[in-house]
N, C-alpha and C. Protein backbone atom coordinates (compact mmCIF):
# COMPACT_ATOMS: atom_id res chain seq x y z
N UNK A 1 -12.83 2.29 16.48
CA UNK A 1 -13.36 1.24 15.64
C UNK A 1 -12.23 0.35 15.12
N UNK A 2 -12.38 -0.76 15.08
CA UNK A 2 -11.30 -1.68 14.94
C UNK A 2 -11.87 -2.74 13.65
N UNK A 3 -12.39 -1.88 12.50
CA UNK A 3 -13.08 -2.18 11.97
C UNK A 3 -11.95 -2.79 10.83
N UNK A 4 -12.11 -3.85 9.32
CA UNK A 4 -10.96 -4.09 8.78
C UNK A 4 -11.31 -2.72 7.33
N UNK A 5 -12.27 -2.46 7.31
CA UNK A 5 -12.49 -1.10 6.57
C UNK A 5 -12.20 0.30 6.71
N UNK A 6 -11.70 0.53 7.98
CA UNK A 6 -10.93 1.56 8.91
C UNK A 6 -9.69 1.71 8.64
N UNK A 7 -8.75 0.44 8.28
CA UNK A 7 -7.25 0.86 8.07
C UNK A 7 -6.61 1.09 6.54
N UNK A 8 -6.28 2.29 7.01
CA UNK A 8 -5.33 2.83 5.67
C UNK A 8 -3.74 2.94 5.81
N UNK A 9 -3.10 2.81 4.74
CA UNK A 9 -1.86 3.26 4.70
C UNK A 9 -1.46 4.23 3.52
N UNK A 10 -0.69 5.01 3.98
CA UNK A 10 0.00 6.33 3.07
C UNK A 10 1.38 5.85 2.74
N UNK A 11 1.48 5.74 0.94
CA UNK A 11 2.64 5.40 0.51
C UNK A 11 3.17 6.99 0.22
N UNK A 12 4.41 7.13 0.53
CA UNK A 12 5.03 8.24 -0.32
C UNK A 12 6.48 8.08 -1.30
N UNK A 13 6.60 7.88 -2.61
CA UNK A 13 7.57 7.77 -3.33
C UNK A 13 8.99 8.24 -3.03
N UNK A 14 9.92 7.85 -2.57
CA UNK A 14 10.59 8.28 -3.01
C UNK A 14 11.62 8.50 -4.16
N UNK A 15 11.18 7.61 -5.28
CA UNK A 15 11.43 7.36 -6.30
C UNK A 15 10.74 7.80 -7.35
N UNK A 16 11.09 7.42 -8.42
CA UNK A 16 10.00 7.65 -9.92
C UNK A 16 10.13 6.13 -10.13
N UNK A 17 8.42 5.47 -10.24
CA UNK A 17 8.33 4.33 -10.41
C UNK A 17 8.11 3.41 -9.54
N UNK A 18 7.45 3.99 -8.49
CA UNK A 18 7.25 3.41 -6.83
C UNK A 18 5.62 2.77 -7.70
N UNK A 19 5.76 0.98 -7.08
CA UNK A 19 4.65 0.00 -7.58
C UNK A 19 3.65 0.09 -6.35
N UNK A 20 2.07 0.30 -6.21
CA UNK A 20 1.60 -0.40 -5.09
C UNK A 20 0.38 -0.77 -6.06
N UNK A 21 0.52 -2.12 -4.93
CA UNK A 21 -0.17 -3.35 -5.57
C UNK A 21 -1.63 -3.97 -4.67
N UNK A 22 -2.38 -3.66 -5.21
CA UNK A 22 -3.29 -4.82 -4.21
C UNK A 22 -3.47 -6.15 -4.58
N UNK A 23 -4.16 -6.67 -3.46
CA UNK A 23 -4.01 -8.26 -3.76
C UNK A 23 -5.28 -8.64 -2.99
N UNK A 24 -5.90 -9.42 -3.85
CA UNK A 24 -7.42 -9.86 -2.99
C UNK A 24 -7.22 -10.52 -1.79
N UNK A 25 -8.40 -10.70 -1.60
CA UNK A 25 -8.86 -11.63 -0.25
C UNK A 25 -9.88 -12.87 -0.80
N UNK A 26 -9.60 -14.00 0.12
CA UNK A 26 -10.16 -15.28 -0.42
C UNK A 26 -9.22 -16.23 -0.54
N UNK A 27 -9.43 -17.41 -1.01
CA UNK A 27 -8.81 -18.68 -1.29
C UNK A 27 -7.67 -18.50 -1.98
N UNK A 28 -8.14 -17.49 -3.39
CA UNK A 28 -6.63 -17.45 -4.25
C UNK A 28 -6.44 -15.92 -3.95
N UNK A 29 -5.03 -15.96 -3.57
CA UNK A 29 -4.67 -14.57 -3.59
C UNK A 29 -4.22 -13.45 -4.86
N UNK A 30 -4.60 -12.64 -5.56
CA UNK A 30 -4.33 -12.26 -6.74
C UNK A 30 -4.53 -10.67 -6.83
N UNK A 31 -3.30 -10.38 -7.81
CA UNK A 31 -3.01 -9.00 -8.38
C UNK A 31 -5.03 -8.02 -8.51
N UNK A 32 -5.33 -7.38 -7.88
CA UNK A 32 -6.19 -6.88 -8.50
C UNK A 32 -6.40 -5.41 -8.59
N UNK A 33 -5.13 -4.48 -8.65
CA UNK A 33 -4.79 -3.19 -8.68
C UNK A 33 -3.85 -3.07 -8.22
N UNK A 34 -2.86 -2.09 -9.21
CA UNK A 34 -1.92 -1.79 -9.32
C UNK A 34 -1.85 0.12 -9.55
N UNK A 35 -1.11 0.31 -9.03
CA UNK A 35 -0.75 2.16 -9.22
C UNK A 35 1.15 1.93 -9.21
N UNK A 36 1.09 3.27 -9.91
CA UNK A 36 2.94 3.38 -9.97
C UNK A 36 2.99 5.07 -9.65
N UNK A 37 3.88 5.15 -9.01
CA UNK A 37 4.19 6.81 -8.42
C UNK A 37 5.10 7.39 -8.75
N UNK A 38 5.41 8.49 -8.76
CA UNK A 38 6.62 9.17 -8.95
C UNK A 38 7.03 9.82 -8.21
N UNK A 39 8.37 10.60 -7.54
CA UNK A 39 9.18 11.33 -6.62
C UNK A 39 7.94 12.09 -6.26
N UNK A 40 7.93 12.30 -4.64
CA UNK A 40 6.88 12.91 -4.27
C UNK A 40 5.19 12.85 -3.93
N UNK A 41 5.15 11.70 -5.15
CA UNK A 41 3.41 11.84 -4.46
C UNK A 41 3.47 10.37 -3.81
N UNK A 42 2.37 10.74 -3.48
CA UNK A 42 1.47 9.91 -2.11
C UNK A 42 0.37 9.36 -2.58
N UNK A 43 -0.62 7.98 -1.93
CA UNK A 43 -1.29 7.45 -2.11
C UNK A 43 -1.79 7.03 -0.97
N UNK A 44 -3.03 6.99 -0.73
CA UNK A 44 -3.39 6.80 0.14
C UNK A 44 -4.35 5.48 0.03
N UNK A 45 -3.87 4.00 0.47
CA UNK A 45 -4.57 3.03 0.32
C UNK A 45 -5.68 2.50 1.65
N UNK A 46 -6.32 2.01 1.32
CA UNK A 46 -7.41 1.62 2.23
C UNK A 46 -7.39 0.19 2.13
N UNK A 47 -7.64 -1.24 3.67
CA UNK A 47 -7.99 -2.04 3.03
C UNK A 47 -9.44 -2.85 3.31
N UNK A 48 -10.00 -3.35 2.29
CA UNK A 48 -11.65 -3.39 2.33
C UNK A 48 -11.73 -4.96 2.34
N UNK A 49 -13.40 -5.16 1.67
CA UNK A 49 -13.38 -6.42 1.95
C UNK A 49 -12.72 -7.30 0.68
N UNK A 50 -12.55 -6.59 -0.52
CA UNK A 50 -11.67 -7.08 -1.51
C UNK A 50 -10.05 -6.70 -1.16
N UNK A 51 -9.80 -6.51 -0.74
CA UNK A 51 -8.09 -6.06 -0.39
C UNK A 51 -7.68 -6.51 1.31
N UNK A 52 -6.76 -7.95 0.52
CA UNK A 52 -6.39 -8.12 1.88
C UNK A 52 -5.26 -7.58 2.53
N UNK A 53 -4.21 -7.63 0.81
CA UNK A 53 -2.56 -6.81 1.04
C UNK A 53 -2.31 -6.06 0.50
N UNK A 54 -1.48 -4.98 0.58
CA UNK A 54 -1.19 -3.91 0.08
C UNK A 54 0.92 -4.24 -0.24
N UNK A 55 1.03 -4.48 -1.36
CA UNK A 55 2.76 -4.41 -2.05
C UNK A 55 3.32 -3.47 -2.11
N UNK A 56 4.07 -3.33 -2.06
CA UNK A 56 4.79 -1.47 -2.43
C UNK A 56 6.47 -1.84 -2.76
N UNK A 57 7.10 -1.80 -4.25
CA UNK A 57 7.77 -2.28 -4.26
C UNK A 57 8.51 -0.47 -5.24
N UNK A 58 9.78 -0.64 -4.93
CA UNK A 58 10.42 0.73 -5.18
C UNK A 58 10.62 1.28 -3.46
N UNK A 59 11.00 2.82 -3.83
CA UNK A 59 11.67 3.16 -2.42
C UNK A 59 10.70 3.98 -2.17
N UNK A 60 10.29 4.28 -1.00
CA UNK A 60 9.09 4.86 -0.26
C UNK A 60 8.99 4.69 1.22
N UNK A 61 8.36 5.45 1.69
CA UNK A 61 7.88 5.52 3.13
C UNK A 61 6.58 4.81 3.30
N UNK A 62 6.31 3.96 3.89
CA UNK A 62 4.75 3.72 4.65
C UNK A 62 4.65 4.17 5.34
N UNK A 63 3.31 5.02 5.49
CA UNK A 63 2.91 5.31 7.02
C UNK A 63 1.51 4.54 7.44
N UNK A 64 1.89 3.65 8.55
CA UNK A 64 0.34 3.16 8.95
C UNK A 64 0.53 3.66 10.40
N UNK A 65 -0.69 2.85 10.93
CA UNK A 65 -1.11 3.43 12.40
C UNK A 65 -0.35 2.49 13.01
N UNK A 66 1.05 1.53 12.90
CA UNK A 66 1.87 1.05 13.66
C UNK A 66 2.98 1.41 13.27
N UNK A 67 3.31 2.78 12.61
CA UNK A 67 4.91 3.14 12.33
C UNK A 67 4.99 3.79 11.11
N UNK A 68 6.24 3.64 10.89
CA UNK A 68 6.66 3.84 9.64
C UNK A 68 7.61 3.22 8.66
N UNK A 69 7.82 2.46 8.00
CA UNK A 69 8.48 1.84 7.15
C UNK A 69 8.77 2.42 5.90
N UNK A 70 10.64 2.21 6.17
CA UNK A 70 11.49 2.67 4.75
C UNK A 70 11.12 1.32 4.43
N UNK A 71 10.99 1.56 3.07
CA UNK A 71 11.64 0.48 2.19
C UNK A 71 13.06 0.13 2.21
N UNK A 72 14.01 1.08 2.16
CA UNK A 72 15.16 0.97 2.16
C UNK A 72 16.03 0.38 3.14
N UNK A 73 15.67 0.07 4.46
CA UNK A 73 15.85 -0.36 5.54
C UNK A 73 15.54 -1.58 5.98
């Protein structure tokens, strides 16, 4: 399924204080959830028909279904 309700990404902290941010979908793009993490945990974001982007600002791993991304790198 190649559906836009199908894709998730897994943040994992490696910090204390890891930001992820969503950001709508539509004309204006805007803050509309925010989470902050600490060393170790994980989050698991989804994006729907309100979430077009997903931010992740601090040091962490992404994992989506095209890789993996340090932040640090």
């Amino acid at each position: 399924m190649n559906d836009i309700h199908t894709d998730y990404i897994v943040v994992k902290a490696k910090d204390n204080g890891v930001q992820v941010i969503g950001l709508t979908r539509g004309q204006d793009t805007r803050f509309h959830h925010m989470e902050k993490l600490d060393k170790g945990e994980v989050m698991i974001a989804q994006f729907t028909a309100h979430t077009s982007a997903i931010k992740v600002r601090g040091k962490a791993l992404i994992y989506t279904r095209h890789g993996v991304v340090d932040t640090e790198q």
